[in-house]
C-alpha atoms as a PDB file:
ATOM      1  CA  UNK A   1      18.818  14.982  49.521  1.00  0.00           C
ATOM      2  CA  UNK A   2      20.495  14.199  46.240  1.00  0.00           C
ATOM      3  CA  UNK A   3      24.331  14.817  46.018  1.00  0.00           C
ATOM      4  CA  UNK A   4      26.694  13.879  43.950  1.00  0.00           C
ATOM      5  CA  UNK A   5      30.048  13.865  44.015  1.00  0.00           C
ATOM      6  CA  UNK A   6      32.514  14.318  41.274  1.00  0.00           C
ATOM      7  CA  UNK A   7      36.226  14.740  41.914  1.00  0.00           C
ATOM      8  CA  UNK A   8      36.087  17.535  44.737  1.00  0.00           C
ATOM      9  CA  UNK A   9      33.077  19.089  43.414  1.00  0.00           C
ATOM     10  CA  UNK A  10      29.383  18.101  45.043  1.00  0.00           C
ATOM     11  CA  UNK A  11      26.228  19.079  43.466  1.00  0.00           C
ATOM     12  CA  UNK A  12      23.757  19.661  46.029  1.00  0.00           C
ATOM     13  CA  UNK A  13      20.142  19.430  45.624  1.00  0.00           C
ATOM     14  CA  UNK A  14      18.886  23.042  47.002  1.00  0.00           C
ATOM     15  CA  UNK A  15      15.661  23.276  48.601  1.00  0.00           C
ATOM     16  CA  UNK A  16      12.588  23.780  47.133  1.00  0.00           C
ATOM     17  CA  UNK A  17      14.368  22.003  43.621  1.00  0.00           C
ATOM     18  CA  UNK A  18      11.414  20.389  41.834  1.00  0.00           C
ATOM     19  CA  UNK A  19      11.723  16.774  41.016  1.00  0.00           C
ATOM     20  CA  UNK A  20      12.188  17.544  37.410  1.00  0.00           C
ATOM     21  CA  UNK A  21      15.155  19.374  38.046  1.00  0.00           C
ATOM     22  CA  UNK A  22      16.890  16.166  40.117  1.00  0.00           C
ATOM     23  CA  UNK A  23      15.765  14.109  36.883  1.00  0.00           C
ATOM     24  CA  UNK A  24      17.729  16.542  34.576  1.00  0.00           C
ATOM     25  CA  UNK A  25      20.856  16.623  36.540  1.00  0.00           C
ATOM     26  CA  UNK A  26      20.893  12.811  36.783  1.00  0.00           C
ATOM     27  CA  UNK A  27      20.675  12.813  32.936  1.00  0.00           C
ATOM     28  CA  UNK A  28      23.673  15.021  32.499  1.00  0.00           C
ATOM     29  CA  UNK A  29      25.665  13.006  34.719  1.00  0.00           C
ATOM     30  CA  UNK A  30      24.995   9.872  33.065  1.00  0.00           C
ATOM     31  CA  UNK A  31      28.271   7.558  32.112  1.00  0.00           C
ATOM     32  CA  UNK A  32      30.353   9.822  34.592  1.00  0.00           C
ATOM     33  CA  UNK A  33      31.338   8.334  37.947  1.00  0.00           C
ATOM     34  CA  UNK A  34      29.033   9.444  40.600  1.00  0.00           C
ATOM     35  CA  UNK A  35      29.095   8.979  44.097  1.00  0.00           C
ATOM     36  CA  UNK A  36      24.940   9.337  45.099  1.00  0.00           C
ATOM     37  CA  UNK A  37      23.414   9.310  48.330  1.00  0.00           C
ATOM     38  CA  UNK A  38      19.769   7.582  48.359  1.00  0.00           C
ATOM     39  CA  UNK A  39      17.229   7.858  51.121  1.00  0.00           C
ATOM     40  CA  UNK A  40      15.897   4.492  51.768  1.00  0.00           C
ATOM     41  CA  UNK A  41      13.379   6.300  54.478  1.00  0.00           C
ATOM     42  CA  UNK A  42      13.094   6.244  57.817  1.00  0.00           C
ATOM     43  CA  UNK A  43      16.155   8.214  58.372  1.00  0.00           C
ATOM     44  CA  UNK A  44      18.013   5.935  56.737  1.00  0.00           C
ATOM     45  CA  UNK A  45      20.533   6.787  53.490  1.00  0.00           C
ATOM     46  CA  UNK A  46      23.454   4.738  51.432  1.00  0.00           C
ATOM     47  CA  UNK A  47      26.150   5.863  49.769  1.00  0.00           C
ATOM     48  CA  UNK A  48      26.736   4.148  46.137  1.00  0.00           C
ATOM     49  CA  UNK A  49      29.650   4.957  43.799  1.00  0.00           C
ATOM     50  CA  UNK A  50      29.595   3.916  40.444  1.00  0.00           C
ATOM     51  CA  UNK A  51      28.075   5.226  36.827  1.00  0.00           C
ATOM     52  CA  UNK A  52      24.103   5.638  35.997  1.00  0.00           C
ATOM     53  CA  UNK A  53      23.991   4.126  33.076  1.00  0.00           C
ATOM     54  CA  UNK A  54      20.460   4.122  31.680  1.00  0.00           C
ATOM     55  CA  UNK A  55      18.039   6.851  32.219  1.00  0.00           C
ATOM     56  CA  UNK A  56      14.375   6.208  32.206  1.00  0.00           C
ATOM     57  CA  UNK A  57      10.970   8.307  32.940  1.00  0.00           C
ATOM     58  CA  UNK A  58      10.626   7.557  36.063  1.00  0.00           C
ATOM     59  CA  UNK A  59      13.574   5.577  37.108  1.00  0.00           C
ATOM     60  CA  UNK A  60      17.430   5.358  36.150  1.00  0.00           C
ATOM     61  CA  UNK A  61      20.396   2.482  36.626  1.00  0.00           C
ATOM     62  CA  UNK A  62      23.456   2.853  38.376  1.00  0.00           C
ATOM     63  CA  UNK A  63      26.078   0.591  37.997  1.00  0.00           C
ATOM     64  CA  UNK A  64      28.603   0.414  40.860  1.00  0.00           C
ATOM     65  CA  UNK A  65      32.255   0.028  41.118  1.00  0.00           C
ATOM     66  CA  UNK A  66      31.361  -3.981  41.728  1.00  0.00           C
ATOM     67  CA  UNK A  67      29.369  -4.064  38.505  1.00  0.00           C
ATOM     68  CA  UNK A  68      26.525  -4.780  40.465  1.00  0.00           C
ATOM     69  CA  UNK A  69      23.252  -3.124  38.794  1.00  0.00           C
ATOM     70  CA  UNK A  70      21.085  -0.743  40.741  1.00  0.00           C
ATOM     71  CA  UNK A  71      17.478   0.661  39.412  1.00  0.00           C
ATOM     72  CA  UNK A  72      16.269   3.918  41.445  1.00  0.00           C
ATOM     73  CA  UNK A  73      13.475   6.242  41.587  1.00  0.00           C
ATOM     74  CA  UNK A  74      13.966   9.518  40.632  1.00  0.00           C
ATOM     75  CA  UNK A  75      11.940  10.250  44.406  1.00  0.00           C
ATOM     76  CA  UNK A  76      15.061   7.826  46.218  1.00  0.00           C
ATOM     77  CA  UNK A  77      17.683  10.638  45.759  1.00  0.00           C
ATOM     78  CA  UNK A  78      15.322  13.381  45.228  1.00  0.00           C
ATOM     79  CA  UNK A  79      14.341  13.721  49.079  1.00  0.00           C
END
C-alpha cells in the first residue's frame, strides 16, 4: 500500500490504482517531507520519513531525516 503522510493529511493508494498513478503522485511530492510506508514482502513493511529527492523511470530516492540515501521501486510502495 503506498501512503504518505503530510502534516495530518494521508494520501492513500485506493485499490485498483494503476502503477502509473503511484509514480505520478510520488513525483508531485518530490522535495516535500514524506513519511512512506514500503512493503519489503512477506508481510513485512517500514516506515521511512524524509524527502524523495530524485525521481527516475522506474525508481526514485528518498532521503531520510538521517541523510541517509534510499533508492526504491516504484512496485516497493505501490503494493
Amino acid at each position: 500500500m503506498f501512503s504518505v503522510k503530510i502534516g495530518n493529511n494521508a494520501i492513500m493508494r485506493e485499490i485498483g490504482d494503476s502503477i502509473l498513478l503511484t509514480k505520478e503522485r510520488v513525483r508531485s511530492l518530490k522535495d516535500v517531507p514524506v513519511v512512506v510506508k514500503v512493503v519489503s514482502g512477506r508481510g513485512k513493511n517500514c516506515l521511512v520519513s524524509g524527502k524523495i529527492t530524485a525521481v527516475f523511470p522506474s525508481v526514485f530516492t528518498l532521503t531520510t531525516d538521517a541523510g541517509e540515501m534510499k533508492t526504491f521501486s516504484y512496485s516497493d510502495v505501490h503494493s
